[in-house]
C-alpha atoms as a PDB file:
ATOM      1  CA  UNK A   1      91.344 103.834  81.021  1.00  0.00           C
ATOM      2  CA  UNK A   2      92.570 103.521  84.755  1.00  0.00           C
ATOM      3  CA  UNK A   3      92.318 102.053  87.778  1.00  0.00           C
ATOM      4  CA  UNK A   4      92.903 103.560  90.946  1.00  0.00           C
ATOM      5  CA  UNK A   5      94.233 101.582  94.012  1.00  0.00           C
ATOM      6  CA  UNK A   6      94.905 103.747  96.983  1.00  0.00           C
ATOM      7  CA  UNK A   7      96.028 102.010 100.212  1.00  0.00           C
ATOM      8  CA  UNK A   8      94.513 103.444 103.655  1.00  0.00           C
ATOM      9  CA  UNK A   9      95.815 103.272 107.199  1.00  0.00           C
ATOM     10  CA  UNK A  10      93.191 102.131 109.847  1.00  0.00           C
ATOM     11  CA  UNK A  11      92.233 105.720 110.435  1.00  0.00           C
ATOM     12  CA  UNK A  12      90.811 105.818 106.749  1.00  0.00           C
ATOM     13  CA  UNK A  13      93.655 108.530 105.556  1.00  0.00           C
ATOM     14  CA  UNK A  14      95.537 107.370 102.385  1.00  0.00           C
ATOM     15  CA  UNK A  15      98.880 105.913 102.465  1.00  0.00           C
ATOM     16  CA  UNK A  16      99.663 104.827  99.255  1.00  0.00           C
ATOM     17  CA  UNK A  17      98.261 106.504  95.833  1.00  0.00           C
ATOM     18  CA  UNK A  18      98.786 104.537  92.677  1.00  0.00           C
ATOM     19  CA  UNK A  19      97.346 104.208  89.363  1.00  0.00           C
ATOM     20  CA  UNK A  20      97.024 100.972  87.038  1.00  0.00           C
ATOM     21  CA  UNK A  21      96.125 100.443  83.997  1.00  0.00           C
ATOM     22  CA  UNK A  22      92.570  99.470  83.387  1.00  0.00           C
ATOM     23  CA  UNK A  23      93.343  96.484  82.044  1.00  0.00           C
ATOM     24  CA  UNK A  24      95.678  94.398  84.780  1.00  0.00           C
ATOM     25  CA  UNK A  25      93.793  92.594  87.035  1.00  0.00           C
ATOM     26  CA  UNK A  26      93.944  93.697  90.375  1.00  0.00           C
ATOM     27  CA  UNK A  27      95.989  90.834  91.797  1.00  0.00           C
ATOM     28  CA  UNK A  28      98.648  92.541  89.584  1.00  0.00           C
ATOM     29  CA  UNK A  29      98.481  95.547  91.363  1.00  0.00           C
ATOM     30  CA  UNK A  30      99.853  93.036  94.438  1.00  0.00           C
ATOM     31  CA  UNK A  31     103.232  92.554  92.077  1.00  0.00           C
ATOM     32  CA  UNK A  32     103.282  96.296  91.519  1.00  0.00           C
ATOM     33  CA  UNK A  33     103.251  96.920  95.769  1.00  0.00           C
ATOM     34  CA  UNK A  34     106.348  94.433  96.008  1.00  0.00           C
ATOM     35  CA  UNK A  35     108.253  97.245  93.833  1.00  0.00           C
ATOM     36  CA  UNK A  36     107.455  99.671  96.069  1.00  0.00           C
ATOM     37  CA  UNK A  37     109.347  97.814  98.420  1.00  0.00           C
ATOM     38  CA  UNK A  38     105.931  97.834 101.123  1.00  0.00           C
ATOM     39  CA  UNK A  39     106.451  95.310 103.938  1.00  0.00           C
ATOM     40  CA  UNK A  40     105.584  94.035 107.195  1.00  0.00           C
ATOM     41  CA  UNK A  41     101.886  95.385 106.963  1.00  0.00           C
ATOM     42  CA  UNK A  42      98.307  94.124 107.191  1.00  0.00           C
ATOM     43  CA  UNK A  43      96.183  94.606 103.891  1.00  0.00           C
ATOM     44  CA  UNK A  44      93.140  94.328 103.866  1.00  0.00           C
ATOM     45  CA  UNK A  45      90.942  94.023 100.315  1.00  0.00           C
ATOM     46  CA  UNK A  46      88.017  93.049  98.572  1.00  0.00           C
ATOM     47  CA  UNK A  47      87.037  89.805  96.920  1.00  0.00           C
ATOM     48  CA  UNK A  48      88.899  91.149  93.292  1.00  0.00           C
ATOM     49  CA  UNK A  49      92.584  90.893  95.623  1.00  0.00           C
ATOM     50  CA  UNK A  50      91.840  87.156  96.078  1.00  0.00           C
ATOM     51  CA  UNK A  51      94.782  84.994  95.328  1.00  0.00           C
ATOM     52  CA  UNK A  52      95.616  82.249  97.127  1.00  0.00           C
ATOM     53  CA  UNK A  53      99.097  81.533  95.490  1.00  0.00           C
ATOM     54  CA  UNK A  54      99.468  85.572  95.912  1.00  0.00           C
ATOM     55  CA  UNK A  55      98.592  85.817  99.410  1.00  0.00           C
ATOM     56  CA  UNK A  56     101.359  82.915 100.324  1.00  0.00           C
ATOM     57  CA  UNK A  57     104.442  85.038  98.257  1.00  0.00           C
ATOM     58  CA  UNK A  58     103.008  88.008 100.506  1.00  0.00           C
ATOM     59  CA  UNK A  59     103.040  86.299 103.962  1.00  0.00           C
ATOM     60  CA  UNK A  60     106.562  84.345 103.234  1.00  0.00           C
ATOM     61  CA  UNK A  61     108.438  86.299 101.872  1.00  0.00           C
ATOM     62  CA  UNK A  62     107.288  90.027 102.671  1.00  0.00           C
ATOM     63  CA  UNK A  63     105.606  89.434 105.683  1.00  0.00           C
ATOM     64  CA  UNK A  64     102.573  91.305 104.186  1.00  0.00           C
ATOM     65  CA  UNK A  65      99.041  89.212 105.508  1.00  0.00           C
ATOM     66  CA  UNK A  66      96.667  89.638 103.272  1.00  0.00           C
ATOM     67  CA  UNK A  67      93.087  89.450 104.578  1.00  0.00           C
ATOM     68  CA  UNK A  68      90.197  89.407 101.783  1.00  0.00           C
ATOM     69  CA  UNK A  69      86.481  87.849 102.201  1.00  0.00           C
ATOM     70  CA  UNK A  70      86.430  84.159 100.773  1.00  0.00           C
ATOM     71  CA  UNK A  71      83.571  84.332  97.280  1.00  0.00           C
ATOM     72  CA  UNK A  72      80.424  81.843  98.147  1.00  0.00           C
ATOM     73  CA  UNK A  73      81.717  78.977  96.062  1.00  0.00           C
ATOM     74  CA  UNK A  74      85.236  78.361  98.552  1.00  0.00           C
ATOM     75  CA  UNK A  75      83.511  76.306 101.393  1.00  0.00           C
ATOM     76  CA  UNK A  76      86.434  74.660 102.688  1.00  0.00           C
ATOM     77  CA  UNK A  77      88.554  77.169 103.433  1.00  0.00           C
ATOM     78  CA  UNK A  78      88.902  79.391 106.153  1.00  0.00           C
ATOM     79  CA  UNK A  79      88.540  82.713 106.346  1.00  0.00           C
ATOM     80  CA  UNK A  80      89.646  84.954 109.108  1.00  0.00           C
ATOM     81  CA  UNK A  81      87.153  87.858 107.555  1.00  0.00           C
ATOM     82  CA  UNK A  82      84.914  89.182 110.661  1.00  0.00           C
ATOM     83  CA  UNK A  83      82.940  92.013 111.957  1.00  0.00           C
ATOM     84  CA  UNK A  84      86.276  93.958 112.654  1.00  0.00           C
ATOM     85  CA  UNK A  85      87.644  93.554 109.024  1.00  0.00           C
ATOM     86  CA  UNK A  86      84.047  94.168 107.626  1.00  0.00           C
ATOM     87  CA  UNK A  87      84.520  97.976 109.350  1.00  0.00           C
ATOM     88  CA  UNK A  88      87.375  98.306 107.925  1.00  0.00           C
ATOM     89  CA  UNK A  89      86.151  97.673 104.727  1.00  0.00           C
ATOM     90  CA  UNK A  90      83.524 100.178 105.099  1.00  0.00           C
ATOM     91  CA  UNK A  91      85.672 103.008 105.678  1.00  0.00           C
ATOM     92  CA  UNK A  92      87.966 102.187 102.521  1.00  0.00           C
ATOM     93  CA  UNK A  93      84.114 102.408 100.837  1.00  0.00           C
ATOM     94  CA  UNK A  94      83.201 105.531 102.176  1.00  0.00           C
ATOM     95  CA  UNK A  95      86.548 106.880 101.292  1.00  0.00           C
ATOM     96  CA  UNK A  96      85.676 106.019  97.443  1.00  0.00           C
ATOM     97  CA  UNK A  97      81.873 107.157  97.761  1.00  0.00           C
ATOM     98  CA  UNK A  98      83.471 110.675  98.658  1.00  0.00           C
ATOM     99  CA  UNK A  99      85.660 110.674  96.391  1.00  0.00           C
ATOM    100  CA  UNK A 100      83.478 110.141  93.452  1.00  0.00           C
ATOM    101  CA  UNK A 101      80.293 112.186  95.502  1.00  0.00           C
ATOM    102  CA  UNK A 102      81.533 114.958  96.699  1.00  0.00           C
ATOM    103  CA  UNK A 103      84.951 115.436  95.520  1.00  0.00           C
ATOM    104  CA  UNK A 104      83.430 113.914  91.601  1.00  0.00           C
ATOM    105  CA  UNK A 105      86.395 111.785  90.808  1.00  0.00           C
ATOM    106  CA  UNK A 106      84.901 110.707  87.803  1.00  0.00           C
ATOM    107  CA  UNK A 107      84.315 114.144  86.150  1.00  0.00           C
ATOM    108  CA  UNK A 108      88.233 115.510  85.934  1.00  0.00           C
ATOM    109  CA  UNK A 109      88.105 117.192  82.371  1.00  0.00           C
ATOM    110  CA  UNK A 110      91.995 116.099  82.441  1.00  0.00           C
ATOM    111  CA  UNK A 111      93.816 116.484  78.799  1.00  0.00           C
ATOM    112  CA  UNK A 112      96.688 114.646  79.677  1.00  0.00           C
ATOM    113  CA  UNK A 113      98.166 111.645  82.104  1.00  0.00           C
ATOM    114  CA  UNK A 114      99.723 113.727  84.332  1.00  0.00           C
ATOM    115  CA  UNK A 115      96.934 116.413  84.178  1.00  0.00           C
ATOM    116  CA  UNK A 116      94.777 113.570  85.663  1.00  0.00           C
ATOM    117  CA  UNK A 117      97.416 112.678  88.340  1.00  0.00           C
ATOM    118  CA  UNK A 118      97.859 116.017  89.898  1.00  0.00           C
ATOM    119  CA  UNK A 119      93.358 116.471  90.159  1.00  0.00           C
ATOM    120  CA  UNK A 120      93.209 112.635  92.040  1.00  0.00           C
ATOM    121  CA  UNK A 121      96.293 113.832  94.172  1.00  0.00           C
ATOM    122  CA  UNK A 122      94.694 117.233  94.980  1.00  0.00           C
ATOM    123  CA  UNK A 123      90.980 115.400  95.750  1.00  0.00           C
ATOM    124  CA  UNK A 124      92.854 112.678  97.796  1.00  0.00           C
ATOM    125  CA  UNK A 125      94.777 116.026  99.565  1.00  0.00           C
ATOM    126  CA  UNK A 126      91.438 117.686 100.019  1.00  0.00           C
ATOM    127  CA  UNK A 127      89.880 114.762 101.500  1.00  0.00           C
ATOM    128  CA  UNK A 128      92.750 113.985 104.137  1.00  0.00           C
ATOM    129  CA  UNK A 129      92.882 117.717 105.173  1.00  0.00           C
ATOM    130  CA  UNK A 130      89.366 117.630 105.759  1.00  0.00           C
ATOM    131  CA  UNK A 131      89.813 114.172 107.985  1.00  0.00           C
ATOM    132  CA  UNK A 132      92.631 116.143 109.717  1.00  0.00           C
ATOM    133  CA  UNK A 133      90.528 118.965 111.029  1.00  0.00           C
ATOM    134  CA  UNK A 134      87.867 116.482 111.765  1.00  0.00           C
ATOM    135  CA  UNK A 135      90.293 114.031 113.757  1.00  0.00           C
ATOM    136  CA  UNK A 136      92.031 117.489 115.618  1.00  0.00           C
ATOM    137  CA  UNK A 137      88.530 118.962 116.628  1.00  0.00           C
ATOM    138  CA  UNK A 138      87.438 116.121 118.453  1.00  0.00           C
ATOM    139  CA  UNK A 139      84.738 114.801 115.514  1.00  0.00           C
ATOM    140  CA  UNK A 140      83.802 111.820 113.557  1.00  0.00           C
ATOM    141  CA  UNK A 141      86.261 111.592 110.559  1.00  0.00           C
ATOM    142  CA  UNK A 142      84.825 110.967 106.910  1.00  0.00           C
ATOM    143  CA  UNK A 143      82.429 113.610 107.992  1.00  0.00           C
ATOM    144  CA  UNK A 144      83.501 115.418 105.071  1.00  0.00           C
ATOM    145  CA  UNK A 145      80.596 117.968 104.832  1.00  0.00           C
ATOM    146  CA  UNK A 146      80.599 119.650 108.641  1.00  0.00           C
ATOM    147  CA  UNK A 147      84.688 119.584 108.893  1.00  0.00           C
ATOM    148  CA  UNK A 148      85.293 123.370 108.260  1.00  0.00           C
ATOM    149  CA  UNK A 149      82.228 124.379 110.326  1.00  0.00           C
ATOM    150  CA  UNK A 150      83.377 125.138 113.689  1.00  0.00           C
END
């Protein structure tokens, strides 16, 4: 199996497309962005991203600050996780939920690797056309449904 890790700017369109193998933890997918050569950015993630020793190599030495919610049992550290990252959050969720709702990621019928690429990059395509007209017609975007009704 696979893992998809996609990468959104603030507006909730995707940046950054990539797919993992199901078995590497997601921290490793933090390795795999270094390759890719991404600095000087803001990322932020979900509890599976947390690493502490990870999120140090990040902010030293690619200048990449990595912002994730703190799990229950790490009271004495600090986390800088707040109303303004929780938002954020929720639009990288509602990107997913339409992807697998409306666009059904999960159901691609793909034979091959590369048959499966080319359907997540045309539902990922679909959905940031559809934020386009949204954002260019003056409405809410991830308002998938109402986007090509004028």
């Amino acid at each position: 199996g696979f893992k998809l890790q996609v990468m959104l700017t603030d507006r909730g369109v995707a940046a950054l497309v990539s797919i993992t193998p199901a078995h590497w933890h997601y921290v490793c997918f933090l390795d795999h962005l270094l390759e890719l050569q991404v600095y000087n950015c803001q990322i932020i993630a979900d509890k599976a991203y947390l690493s502490l020793r990870q999120q140090k190599i990040l902010r030293q030495d690619h200048k990449i600050e990595l912002i994730t919610p703190l799990r229950g049992n790490m009271k004495h550290q600090k986390s800088p996780w707040n109303s303004f990252y929780r938002g954020l959050r929720k639009k990288i969720e509602t990107f997913f939920s339409q992807l697998c709702d409306q666009f059904h990621l999960r159901c691609s019928y793909a034979k091959s690797f590369n048959g499966l690429c080319s359907r997540i990059c045309s539902k990922i395509s679909g959905i940031t056309i559809l934020n386009w007209l949204n954002l260019n017609n003056n409405r809410p975007l991830n308002l998938l449904k109402h986007a090509l009704a004028f």
